[in-house]
N, C-alpha and C. Protein backbone atom coordinates (compact mmCIF):
# COMPACT_ATOMS: atom_id res chain seq x y z
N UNK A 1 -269.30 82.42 -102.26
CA UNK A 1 -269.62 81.01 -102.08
C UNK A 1 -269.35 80.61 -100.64
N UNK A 2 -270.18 80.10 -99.92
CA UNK A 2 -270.18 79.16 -98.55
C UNK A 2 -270.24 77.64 -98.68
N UNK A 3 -269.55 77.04 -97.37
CA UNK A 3 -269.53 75.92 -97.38
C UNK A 3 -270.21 75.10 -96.25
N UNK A 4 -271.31 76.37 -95.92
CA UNK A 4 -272.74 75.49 -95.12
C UNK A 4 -271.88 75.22 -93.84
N UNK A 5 -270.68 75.49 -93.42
CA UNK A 5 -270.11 75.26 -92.31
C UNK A 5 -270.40 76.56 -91.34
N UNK A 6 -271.86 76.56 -90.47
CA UNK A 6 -271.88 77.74 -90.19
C UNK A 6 -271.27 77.83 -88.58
N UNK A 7 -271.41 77.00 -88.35
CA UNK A 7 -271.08 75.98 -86.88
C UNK A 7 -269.84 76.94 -86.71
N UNK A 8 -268.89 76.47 -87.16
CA UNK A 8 -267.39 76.41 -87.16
C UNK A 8 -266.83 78.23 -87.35
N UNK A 9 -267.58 78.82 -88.78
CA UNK A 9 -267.80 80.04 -88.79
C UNK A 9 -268.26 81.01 -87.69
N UNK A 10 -269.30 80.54 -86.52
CA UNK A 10 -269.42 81.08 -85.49
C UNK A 10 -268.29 81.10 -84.31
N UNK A 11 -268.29 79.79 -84.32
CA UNK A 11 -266.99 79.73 -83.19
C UNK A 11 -265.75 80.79 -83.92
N UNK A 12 -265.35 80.93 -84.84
CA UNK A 12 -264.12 81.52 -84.83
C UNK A 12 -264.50 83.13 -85.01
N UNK A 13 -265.91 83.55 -85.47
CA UNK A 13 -266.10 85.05 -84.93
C UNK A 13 -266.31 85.25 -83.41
N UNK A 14 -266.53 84.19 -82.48
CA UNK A 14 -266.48 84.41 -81.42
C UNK A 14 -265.23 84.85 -80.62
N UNK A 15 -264.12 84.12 -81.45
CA UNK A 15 -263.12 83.76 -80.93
C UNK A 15 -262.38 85.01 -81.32
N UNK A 16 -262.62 85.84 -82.04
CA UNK A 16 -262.06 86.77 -82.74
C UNK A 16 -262.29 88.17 -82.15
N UNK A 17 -263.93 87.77 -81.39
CA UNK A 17 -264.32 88.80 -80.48
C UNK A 17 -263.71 89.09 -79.29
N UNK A 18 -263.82 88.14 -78.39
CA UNK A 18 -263.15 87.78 -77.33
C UNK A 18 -261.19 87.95 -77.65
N UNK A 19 -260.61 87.55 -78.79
CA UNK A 19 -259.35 88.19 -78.36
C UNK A 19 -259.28 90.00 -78.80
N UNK A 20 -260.47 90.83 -79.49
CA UNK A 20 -259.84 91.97 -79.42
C UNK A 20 -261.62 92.55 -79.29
N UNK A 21 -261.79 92.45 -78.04
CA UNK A 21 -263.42 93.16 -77.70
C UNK A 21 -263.62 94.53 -77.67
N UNK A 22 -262.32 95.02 -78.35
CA UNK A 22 -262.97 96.49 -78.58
C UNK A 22 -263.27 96.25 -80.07
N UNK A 23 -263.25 95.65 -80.75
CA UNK A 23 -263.07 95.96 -81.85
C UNK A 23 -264.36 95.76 -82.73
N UNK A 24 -264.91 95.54 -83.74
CA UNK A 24 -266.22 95.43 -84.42
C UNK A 24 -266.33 94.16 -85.10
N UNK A 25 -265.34 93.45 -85.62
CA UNK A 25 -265.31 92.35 -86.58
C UNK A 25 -265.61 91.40 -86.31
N UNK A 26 -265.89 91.05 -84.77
CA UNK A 26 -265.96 89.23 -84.94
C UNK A 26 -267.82 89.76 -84.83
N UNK A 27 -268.34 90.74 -84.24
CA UNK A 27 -269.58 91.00 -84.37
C UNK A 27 -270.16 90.90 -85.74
N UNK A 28 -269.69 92.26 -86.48
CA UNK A 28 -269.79 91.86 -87.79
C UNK A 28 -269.76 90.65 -88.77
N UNK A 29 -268.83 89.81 -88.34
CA UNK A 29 -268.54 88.07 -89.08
C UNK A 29 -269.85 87.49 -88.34
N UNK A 30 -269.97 87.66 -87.36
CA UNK A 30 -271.23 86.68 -86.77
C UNK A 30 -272.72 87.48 -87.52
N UNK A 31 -272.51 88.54 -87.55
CA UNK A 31 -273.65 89.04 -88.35
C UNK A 31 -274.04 88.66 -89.79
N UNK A 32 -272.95 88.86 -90.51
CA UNK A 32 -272.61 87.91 -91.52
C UNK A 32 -273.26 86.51 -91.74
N UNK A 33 -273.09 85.85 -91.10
CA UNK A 33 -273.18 84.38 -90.78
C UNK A 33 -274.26 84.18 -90.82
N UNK A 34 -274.98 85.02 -89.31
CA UNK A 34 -276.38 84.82 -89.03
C UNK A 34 -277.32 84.83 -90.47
N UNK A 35 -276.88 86.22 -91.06
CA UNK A 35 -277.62 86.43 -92.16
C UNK A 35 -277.82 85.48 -93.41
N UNK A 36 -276.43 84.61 -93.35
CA UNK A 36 -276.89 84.07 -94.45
C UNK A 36 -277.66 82.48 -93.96
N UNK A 37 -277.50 82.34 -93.44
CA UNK A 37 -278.47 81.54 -92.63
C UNK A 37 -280.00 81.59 -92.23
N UNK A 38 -279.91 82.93 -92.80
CA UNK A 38 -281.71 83.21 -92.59
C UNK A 38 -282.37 83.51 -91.12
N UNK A 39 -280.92 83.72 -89.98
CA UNK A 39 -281.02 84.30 -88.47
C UNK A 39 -281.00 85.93 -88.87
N UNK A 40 -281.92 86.45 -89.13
CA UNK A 40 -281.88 87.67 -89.73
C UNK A 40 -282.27 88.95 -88.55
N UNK A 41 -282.83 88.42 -87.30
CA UNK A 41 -282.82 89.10 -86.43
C UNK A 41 -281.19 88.92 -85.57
N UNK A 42 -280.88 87.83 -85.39
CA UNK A 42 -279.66 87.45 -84.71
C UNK A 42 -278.57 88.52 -85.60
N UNK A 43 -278.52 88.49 -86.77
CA UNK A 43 -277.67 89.13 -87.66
C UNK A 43 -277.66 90.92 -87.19
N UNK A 44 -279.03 90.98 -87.08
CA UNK A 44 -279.40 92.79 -86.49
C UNK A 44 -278.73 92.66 -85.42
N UNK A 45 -279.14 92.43 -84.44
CA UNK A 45 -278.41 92.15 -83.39
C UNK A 45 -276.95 92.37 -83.20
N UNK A 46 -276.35 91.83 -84.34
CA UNK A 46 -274.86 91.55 -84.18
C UNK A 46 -273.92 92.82 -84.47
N UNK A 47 -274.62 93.06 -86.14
CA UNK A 47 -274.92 94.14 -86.50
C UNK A 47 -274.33 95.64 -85.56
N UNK A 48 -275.58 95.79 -84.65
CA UNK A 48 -275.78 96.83 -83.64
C UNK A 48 -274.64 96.89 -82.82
N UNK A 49 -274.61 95.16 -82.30
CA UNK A 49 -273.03 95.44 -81.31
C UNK A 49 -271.90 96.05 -82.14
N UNK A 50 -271.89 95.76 -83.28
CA UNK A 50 -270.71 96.09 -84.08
C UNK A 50 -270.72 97.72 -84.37
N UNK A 51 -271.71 98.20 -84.49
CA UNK A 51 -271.90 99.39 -84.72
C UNK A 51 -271.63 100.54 -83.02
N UNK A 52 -272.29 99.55 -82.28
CA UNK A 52 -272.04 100.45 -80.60
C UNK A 52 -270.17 100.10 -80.27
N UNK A 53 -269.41 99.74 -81.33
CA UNK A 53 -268.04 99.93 -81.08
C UNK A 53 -267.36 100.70 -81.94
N UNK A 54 -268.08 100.78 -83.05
CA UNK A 54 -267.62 101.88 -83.82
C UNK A 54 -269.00 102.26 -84.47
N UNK A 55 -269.26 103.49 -84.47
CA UNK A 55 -270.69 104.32 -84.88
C UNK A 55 -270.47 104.24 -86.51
N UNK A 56 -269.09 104.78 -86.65
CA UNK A 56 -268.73 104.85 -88.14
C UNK A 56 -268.73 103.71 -89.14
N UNK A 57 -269.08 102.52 -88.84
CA UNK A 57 -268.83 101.04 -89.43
C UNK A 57 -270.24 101.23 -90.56
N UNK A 58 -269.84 101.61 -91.45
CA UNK A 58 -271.06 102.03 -92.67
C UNK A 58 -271.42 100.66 -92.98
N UNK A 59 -270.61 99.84 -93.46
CA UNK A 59 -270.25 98.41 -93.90
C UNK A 59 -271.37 97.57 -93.08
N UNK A 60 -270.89 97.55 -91.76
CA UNK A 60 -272.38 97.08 -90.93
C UNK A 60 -273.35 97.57 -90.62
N UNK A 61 -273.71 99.00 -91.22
CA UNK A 61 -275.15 99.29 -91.39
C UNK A 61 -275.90 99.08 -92.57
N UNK A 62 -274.82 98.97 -93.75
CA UNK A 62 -275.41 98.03 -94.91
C UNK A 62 -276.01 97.33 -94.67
N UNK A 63 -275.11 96.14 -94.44
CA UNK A 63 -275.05 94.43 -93.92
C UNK A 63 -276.79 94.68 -93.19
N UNK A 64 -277.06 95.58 -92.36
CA UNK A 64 -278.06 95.44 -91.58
C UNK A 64 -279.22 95.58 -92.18
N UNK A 65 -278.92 96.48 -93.14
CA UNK A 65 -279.83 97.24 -93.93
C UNK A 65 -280.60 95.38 -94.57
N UNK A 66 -279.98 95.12 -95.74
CA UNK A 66 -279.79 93.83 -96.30
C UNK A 66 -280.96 93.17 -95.30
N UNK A 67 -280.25 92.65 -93.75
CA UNK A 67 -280.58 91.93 -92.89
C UNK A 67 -282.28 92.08 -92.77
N UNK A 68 -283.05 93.52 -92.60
CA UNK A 68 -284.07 94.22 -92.59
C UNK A 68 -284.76 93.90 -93.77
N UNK A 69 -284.26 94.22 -94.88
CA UNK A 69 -284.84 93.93 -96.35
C UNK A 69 -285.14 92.46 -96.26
N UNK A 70 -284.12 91.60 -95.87
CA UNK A 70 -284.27 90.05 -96.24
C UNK A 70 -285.53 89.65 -95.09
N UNK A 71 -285.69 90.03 -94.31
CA UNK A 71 -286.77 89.77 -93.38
C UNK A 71 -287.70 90.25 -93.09
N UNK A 72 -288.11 90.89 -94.21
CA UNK A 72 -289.26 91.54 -94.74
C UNK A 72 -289.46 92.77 -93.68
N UNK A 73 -288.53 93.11 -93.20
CA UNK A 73 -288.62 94.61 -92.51
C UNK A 73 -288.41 95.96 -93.37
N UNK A 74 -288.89 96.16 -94.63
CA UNK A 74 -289.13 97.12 -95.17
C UNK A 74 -288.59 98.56 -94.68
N UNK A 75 -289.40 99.04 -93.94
CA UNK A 75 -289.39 100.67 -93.29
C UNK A 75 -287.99 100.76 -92.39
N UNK A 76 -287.42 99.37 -92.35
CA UNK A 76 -286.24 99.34 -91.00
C UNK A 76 -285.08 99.60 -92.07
N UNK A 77 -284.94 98.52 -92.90
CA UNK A 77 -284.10 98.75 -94.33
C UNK A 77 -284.31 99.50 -95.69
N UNK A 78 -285.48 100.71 -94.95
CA UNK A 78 -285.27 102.28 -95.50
C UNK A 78 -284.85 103.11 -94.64
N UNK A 79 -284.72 103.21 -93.96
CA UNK A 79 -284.06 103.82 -92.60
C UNK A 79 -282.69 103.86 -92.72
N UNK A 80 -281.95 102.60 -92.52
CA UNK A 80 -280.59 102.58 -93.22
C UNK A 80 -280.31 103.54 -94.09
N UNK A 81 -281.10 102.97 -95.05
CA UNK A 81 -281.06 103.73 -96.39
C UNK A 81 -280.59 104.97 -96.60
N UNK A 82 -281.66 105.60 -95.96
CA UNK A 82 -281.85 106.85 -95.64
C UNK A 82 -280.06 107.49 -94.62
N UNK A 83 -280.12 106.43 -93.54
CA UNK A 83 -278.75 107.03 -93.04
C UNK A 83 -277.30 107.29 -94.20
N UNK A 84 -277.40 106.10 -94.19
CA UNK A 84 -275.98 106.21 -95.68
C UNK A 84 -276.19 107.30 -96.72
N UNK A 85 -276.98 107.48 -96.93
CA UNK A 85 -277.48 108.62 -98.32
C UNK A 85 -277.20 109.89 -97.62
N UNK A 86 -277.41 110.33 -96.35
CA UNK A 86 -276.73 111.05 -94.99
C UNK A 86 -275.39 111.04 -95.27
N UNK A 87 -274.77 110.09 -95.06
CA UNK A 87 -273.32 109.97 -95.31
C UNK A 87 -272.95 110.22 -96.85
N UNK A 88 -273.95 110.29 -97.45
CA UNK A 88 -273.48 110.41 -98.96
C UNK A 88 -271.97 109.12 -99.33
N UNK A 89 -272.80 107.44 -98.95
CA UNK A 89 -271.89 106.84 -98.63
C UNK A 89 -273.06 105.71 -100.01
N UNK A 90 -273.77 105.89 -100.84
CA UNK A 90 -274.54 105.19 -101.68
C UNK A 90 -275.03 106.02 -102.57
């Protein structure tokens, strides 16, 4: 459940980025966000950064996967697919 506060939700994955920028999560939370908001490219996007800090972040190649499917990118969110099933991680 969300509370349509997406505003506020951005600022504090920002804020989350910026105090530990190695890390993947405030990318991921903003990816999050984007997505459910229907910013479904912004969400890829976020996604990717999160993933170019850690390769291993399965979790946000889901999330991306999802992101692809919901925006009618088909062949992009079989691709995913296809990676995780690689990982024998689905």
């Amino acid at each position: 459940m969300h509370n349509g506060r997406y505003g506020e939700a951005d600022s504090q994955f920002r804020q989350v980025q910026s105090l530990d920028p190695n890390k993947p999560n405030g990318y991921y939370g903003l990816g999050q966000n984007y997505a459910k908001q229907g910013l479904y490219s912004d969400a890829v996007s976020a996604f990717k950064n999160a993933i170019d800090l850690k390769q291993d972040f399965y979790d946000a190649y889901a999330e991306m996967g999802y992101a692809y499917a919901d925006s009618g990118q088909i062949d992009e969110a079989k691709d995913i697919l296809d990676l995780l099933k690689d990982k024998a991680l689905v």
